[in-house]
N, C-alpha and C. Protein backbone atom coordinates (compact mmCIF):
# COMPACT_ATOMS: atom_id res chain seq x y z
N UNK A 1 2.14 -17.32 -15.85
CA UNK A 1 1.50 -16.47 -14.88
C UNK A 1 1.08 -17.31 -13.68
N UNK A 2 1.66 -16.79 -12.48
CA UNK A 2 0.86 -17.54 -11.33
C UNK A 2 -0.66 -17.34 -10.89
N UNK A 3 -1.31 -18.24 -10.62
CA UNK A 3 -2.70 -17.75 -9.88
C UNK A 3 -2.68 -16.91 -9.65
N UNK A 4 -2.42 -16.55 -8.49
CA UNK A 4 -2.23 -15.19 -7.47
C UNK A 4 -0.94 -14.88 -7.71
N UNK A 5 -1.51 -13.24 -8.03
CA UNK A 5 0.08 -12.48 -7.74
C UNK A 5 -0.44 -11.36 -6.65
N UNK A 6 0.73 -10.79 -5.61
CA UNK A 6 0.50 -9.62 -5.01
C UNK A 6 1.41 -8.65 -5.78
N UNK A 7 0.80 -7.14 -5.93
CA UNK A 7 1.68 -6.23 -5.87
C UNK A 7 0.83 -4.78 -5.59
N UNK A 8 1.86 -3.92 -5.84
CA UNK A 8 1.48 -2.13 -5.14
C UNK A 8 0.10 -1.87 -6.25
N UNK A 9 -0.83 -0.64 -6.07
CA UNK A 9 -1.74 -0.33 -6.95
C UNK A 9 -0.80 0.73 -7.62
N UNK A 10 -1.72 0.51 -8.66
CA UNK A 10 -1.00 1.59 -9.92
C UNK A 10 -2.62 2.27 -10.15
N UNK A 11 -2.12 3.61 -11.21
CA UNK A 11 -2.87 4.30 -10.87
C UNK A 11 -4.55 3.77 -12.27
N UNK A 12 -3.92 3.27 -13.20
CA UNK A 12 -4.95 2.46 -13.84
C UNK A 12 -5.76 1.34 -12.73
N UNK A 13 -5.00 1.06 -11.91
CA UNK A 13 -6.15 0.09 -11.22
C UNK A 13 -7.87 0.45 -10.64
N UNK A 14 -7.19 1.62 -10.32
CA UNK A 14 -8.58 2.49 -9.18
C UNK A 14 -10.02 2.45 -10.17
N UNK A 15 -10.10 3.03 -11.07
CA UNK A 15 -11.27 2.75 -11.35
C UNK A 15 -11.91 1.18 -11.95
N UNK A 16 -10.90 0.34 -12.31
CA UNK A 16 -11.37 -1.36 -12.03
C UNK A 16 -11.73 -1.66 -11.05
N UNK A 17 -10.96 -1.04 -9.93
CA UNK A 17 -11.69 -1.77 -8.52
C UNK A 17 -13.07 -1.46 -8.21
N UNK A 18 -13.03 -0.10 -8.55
CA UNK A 18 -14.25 0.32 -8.60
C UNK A 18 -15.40 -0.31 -9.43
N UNK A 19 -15.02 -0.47 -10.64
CA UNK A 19 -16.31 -1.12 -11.19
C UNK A 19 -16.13 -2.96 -10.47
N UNK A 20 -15.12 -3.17 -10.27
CA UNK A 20 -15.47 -4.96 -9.71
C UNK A 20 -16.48 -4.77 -8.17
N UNK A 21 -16.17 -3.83 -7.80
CA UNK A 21 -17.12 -3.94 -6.46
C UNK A 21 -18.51 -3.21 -6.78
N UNK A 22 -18.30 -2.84 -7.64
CA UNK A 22 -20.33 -2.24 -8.05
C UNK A 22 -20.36 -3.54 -8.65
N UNK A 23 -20.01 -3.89 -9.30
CA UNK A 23 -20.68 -5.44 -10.31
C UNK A 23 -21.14 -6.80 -9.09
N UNK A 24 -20.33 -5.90 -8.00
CA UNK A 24 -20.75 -6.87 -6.53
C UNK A 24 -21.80 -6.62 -5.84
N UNK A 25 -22.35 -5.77 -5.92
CA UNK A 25 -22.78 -4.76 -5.29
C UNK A 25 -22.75 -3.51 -3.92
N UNK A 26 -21.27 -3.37 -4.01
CA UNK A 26 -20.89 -2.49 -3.05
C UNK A 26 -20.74 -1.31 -3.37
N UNK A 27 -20.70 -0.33 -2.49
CA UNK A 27 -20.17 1.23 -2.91
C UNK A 27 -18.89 1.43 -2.28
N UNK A 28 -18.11 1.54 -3.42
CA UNK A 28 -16.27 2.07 -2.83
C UNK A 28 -15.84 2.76 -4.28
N UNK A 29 -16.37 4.05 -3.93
CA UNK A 29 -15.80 5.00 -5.09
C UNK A 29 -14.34 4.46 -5.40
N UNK A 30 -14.24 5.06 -6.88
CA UNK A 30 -12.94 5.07 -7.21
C UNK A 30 -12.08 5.78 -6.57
N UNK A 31 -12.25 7.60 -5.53
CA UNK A 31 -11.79 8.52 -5.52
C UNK A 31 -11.21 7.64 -4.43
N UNK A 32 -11.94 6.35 -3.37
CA UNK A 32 -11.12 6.07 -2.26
C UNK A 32 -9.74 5.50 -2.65
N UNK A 33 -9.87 4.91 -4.11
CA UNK A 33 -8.51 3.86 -4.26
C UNK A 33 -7.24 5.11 -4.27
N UNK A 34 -8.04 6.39 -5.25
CA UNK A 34 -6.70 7.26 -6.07
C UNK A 34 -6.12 7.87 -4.40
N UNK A 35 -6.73 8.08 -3.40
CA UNK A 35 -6.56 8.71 -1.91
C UNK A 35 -5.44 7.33 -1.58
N UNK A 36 -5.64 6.09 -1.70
CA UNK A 36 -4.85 5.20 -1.13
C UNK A 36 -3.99 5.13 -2.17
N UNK A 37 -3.93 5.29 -3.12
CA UNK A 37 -2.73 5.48 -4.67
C UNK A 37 -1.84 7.06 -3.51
N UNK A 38 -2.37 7.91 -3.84
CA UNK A 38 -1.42 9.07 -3.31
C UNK A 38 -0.62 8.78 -1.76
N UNK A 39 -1.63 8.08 -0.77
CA UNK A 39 -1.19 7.41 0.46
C UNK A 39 0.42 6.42 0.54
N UNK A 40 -0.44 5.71 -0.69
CA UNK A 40 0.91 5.11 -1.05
C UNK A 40 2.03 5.33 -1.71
N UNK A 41 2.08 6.35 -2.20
CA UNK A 41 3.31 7.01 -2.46
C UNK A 41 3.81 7.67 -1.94
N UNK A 42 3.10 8.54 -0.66
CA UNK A 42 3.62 9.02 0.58
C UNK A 42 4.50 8.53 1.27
N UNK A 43 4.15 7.36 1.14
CA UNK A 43 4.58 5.61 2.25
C UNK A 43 3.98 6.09 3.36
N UNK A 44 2.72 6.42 3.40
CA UNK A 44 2.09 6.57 4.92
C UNK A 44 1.05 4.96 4.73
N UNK A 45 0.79 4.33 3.60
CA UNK A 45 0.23 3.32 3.57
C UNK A 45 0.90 1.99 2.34
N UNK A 46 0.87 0.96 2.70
CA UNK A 46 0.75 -0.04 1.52
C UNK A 46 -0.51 -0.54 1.09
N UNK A 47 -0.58 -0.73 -0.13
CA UNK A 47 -1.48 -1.11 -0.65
C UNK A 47 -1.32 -2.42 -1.49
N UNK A 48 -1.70 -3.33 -1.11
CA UNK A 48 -1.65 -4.51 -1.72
C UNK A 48 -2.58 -5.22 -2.55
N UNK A 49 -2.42 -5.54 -3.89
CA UNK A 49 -3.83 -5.96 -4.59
C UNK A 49 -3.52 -7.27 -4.94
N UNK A 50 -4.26 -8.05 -5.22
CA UNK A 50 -4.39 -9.07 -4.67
C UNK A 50 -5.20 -9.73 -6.86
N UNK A 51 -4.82 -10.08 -7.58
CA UNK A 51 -4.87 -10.85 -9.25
C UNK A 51 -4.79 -12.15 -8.82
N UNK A 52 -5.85 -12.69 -9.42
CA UNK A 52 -6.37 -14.08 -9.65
C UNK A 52 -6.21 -14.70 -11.17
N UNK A 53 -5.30 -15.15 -11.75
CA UNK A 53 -5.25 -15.64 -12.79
C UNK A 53 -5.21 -14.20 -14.10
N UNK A 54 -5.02 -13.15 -13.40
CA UNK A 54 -4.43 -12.04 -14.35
C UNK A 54 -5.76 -11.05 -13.97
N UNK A 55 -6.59 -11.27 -13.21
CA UNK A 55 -7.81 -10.70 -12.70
C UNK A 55 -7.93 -9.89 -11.46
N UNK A 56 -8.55 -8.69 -11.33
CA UNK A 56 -8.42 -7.88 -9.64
C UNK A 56 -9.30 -9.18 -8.80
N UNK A 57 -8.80 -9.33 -7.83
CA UNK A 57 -9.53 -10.05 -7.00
C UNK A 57 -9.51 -9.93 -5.61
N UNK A 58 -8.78 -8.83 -5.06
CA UNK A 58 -8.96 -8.07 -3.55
C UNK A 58 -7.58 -7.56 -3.47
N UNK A 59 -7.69 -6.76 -2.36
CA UNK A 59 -6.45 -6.14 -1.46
C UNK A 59 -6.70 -5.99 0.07
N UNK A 60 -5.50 -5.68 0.30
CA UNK A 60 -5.74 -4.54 1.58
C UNK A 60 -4.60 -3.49 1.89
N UNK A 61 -5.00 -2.77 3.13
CA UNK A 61 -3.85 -1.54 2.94
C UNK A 61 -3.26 -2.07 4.54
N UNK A 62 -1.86 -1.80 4.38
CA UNK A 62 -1.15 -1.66 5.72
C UNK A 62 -0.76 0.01 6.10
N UNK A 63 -1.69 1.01 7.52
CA UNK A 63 -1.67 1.79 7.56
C UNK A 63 -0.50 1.82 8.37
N UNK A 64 0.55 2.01 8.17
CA UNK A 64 2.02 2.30 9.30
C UNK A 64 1.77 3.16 10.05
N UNK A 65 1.07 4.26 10.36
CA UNK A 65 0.80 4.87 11.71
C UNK A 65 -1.14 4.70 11.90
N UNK A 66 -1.26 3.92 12.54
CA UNK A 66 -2.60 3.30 12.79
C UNK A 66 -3.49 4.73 13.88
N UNK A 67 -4.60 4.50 13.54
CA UNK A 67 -5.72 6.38 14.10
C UNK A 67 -6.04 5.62 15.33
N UNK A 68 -5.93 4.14 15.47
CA UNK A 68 -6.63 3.45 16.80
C UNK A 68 -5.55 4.18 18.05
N UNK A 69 -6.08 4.62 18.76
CA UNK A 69 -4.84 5.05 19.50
C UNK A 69 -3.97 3.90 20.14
N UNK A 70 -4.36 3.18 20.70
CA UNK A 70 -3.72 1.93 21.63
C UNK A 70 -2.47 1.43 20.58
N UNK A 71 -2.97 0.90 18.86
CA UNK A 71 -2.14 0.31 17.95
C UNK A 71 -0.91 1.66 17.62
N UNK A 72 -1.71 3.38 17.77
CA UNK A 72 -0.76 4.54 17.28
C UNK A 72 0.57 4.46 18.56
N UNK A 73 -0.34 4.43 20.00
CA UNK A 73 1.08 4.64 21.25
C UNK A 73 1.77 3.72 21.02
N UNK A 74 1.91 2.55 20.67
CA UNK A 74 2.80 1.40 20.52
C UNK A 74 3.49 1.23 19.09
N UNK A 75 3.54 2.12 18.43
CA UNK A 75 3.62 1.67 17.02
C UNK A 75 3.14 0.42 16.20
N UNK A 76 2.19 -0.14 16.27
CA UNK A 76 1.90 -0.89 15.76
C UNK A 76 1.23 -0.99 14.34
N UNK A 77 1.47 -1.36 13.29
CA UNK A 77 0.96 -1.19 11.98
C UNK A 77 -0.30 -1.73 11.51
N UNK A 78 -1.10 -1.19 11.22
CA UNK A 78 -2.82 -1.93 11.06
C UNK A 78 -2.93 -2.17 9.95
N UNK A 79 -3.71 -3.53 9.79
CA UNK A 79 -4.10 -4.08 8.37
C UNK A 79 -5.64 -3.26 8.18
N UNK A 80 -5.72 -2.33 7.15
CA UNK A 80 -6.86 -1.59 7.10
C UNK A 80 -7.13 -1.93 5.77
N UNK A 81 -8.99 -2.37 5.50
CA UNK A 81 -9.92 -2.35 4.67
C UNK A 81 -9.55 -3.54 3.91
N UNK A 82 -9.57 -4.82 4.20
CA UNK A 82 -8.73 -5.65 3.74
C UNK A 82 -10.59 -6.53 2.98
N UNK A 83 -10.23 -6.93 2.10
CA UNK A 83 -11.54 -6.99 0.60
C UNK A 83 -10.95 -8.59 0.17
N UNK A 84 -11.53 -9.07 -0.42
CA UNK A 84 -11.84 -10.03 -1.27
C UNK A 84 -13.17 -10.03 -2.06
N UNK A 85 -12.99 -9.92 -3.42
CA UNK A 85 -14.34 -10.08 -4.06
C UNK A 85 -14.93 -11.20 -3.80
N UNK A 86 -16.04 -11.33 -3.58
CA UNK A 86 -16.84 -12.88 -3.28
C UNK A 86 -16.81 -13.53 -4.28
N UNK A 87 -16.57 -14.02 -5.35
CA UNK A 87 -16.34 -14.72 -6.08
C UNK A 87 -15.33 -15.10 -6.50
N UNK A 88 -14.38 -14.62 -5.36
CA UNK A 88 -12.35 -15.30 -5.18
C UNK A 88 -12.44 -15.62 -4.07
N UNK A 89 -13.52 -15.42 -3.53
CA UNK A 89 -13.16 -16.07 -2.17
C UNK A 89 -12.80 -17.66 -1.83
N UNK A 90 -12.57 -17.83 -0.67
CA UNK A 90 -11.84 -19.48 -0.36
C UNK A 90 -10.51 -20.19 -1.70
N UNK A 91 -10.07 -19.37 -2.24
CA UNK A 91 -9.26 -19.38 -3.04
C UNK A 91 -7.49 -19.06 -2.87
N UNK A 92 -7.53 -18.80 -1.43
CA UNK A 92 -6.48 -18.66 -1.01
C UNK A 92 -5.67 -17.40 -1.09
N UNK A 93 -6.81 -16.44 -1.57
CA UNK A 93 -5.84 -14.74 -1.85
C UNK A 93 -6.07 -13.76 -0.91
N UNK A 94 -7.21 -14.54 0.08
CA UNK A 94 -6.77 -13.40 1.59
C UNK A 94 -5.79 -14.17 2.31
N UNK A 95 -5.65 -15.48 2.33
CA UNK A 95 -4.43 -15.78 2.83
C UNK A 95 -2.60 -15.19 2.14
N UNK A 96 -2.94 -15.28 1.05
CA UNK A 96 -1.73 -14.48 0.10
C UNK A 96 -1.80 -13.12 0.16
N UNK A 97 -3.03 -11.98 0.75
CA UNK A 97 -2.30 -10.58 1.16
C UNK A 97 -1.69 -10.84 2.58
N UNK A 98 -2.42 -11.56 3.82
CA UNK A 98 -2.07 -11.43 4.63
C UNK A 98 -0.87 -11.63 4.82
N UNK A 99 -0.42 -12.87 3.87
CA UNK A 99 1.26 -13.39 4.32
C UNK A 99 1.95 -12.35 3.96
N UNK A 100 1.98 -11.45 3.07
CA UNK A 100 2.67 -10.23 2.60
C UNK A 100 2.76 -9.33 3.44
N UNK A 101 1.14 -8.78 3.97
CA UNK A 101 0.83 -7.77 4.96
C UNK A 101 1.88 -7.68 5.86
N UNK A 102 1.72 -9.51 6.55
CA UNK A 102 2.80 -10.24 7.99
C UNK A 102 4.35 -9.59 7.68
N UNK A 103 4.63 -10.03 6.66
CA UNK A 103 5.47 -10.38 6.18
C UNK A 103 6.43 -8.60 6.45
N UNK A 104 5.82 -7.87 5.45
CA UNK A 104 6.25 -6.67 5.61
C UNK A 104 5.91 -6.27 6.81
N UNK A 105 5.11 -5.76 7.89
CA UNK A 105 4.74 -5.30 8.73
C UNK A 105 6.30 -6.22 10.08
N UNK A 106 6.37 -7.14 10.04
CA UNK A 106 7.75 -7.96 10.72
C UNK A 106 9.23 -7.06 10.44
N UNK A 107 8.91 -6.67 9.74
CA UNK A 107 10.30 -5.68 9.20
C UNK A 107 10.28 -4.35 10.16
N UNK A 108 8.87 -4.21 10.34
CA UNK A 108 8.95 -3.10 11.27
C UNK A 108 8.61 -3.02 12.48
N UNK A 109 7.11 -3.73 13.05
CA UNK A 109 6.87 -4.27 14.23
C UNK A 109 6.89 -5.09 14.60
N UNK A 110 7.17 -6.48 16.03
CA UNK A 110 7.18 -7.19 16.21
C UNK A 110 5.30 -7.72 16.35
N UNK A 111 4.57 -6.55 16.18
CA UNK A 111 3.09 -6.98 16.56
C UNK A 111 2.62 -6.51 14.85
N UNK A 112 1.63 -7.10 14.81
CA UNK A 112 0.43 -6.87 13.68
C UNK A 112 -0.59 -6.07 14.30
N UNK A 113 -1.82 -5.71 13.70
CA UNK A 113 -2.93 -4.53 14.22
C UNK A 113 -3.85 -4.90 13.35
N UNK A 114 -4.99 -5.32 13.44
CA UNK A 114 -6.67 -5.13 12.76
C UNK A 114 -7.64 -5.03 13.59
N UNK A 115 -8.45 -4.77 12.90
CA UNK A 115 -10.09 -4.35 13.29
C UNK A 115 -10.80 -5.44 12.41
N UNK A 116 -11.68 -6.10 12.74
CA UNK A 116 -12.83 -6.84 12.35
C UNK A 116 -14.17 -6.25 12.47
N UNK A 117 -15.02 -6.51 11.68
CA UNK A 117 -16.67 -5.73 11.66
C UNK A 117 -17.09 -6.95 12.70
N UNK A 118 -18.27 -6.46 13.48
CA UNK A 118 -18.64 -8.15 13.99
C UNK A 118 -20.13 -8.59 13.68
N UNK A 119 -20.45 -8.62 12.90
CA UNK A 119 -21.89 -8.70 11.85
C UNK A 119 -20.96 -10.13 11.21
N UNK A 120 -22.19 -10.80 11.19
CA UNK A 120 -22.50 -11.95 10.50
C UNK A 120 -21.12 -11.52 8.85
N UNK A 121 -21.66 -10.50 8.32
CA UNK A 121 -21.06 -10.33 6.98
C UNK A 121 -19.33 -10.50 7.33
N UNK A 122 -19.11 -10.43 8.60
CA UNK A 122 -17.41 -10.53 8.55
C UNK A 122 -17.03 -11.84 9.56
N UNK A 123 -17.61 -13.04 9.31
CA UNK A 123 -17.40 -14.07 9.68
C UNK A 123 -16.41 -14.80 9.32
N UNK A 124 -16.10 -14.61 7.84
CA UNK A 124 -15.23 -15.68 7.42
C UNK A 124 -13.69 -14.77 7.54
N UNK A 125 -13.96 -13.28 7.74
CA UNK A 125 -12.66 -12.49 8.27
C UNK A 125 -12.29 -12.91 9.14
N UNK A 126 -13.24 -13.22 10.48
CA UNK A 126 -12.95 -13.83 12.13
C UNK A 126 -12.45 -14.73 11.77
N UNK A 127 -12.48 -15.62 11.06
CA UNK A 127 -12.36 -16.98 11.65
C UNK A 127 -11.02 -16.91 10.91
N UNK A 128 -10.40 -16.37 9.64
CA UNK A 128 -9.17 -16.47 8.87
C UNK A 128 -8.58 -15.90 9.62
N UNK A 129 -8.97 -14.65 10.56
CA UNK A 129 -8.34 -14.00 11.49
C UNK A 129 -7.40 -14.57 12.85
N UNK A 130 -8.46 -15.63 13.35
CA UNK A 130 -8.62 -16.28 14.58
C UNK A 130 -7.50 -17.49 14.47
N UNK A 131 -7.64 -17.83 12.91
CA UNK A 131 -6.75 -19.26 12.49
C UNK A 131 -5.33 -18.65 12.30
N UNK A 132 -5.03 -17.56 11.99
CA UNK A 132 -3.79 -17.01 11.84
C UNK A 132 -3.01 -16.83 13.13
N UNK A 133 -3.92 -16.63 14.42
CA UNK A 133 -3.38 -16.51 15.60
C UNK A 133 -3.24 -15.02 15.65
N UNK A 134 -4.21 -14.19 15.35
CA UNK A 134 -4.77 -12.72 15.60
C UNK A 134 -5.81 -13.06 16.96
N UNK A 135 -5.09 -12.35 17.96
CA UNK A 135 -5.90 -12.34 19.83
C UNK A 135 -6.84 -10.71 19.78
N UNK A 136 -7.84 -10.61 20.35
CA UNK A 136 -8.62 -9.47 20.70
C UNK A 136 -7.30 -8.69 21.42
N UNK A 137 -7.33 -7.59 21.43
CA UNK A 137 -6.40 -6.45 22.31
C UNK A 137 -7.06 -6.41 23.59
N UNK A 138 -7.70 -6.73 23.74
CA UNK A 138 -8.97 -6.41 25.27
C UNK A 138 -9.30 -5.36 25.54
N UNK A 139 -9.68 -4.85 24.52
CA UNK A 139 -10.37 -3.54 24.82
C UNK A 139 -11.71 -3.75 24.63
N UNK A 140 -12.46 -4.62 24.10
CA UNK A 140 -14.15 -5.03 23.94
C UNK A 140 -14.17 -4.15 22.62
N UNK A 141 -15.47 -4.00 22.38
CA UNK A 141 -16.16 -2.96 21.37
C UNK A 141 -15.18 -2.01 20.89
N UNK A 142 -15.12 -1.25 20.05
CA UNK A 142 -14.39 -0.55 19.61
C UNK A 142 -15.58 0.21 18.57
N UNK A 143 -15.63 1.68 19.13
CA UNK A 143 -16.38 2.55 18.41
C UNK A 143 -15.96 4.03 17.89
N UNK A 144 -15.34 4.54 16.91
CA UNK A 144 -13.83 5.21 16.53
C UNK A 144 -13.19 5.38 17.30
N UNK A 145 -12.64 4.58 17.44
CA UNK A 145 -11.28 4.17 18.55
C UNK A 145 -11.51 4.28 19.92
N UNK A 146 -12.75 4.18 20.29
CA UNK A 146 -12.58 4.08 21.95
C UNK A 146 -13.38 3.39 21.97
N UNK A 147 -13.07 2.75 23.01
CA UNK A 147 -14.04 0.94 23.90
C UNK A 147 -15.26 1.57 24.43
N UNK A 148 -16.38 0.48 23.92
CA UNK A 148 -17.50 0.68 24.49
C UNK A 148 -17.55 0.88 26.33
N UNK A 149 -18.59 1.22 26.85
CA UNK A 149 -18.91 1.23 28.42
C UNK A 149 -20.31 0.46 28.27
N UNK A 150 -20.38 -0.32 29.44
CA UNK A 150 -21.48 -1.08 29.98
C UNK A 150 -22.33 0.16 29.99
N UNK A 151 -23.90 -0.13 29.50
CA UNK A 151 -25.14 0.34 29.24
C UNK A 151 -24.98 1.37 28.28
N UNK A 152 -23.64 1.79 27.51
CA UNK A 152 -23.76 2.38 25.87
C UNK A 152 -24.46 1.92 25.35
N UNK A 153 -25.66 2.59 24.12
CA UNK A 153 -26.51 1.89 23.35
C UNK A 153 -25.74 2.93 21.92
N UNK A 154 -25.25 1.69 21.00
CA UNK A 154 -24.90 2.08 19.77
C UNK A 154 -25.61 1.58 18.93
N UNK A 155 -25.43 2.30 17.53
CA UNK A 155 -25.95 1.27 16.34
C UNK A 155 -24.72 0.86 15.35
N UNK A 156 -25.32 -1.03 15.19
CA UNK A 156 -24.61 -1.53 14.89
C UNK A 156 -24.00 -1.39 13.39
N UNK A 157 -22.99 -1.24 12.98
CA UNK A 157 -22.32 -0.74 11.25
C UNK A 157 -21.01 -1.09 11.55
N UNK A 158 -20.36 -0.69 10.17
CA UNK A 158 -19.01 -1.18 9.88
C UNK A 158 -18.46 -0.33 10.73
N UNK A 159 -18.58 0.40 11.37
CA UNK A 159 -17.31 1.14 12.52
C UNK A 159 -17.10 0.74 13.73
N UNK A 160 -18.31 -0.36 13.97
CA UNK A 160 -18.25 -1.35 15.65
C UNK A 160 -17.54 -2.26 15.01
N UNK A 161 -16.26 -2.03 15.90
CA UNK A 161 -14.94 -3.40 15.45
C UNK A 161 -14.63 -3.68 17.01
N UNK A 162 -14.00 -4.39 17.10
CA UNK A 162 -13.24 -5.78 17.70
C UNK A 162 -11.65 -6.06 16.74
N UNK A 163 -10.68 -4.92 17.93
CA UNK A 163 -9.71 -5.21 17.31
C UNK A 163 -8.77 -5.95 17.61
N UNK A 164 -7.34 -6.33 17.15
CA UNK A 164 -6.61 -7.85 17.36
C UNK A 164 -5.07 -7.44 16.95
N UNK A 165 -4.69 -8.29 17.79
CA UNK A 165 -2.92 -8.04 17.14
C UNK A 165 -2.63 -9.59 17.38
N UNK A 166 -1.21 -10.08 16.37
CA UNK A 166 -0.66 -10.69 16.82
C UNK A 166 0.93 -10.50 16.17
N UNK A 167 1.40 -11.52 17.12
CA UNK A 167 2.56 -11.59 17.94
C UNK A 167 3.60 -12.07 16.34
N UNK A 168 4.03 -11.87 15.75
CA UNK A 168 4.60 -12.06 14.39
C UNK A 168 6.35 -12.62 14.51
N UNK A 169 6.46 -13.63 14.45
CA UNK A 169 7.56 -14.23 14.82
C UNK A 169 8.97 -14.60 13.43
């Protein structure tokens, strides 16, 4: 068995993920995985999970028609909700979805697509982000899909992103 393996979710996975991220302390119902289980059999999404020595230890989904509009007019494919349990982290298995993510997403666009949270809690996303050679789109803020304006007062949560493409060669 290798360390890390990637592959598709099956439908036994969803409620493991679910209990590995309460034992974390997060809330991500099971009902979101079985929605990205049916997604993915649509092929409106991939879903990539991400086993550590025979163990769940993260994913993420590649949404092929992205809701950001800028990534939807261009076709560009977005890496959406992309996880690592904290206790796999620096272990090299967000680098092993992303190369997959790349990897497949090159087959279809010449660009990549994400969103980053920008809170302290998604720092080590930026910076794996930043090292991969993922550029801001220049749109600033991003608040469901449209760019902030000078003197907007928002509150700050996981839906203020800062999103990024890169150039996939």
């Amino acid at each position: 068995m290798k360390e890390i393996e990637i592959r598709a979710l099956q439908a036994d996975d969803c409620e493991k993920i679910h209990q590995a991220f309460v034992a974390q302390g997060w809330k991500k119902p099971a009902s979101k995985y079985y929605q990205y289980l049916e997604m993915q059999e649509q092929g409106a999404r991939d879903f990539l999970l991400a086993t550590y020595q025979g163990e769940f230890a993260g994913y993420l989904t590649i949404n092929w028609t992205s809701h950001y509009p800028p990534f939807h007019d261009k076709g560009i494919p977005e890496i959406v909700d992309f996880n690592v349990l904290k206790k796999y982290q620096r272990r090299g298995i967000g680098t092993a979805l992303m190369d997959e993510a790349e990897r497949r997403i090159q087959q279809i666009s010449p660009l990549a697509g994400i969103g980053s949270g920008i809170t302290q809690d998604y720092g080590a996303a930026q910076i794996l982000y930043i090292k991969r050679g993922y550029i801001p789109d220049g749109r600033g803020l991003i608040l469901d899909g449209k760019s902030l304006v000078y003197g907007q007062q928002v509150t700050i949560s996981d839906d203020l992103v800062i999103c990024l493409t890169k150039q996939l060669t």
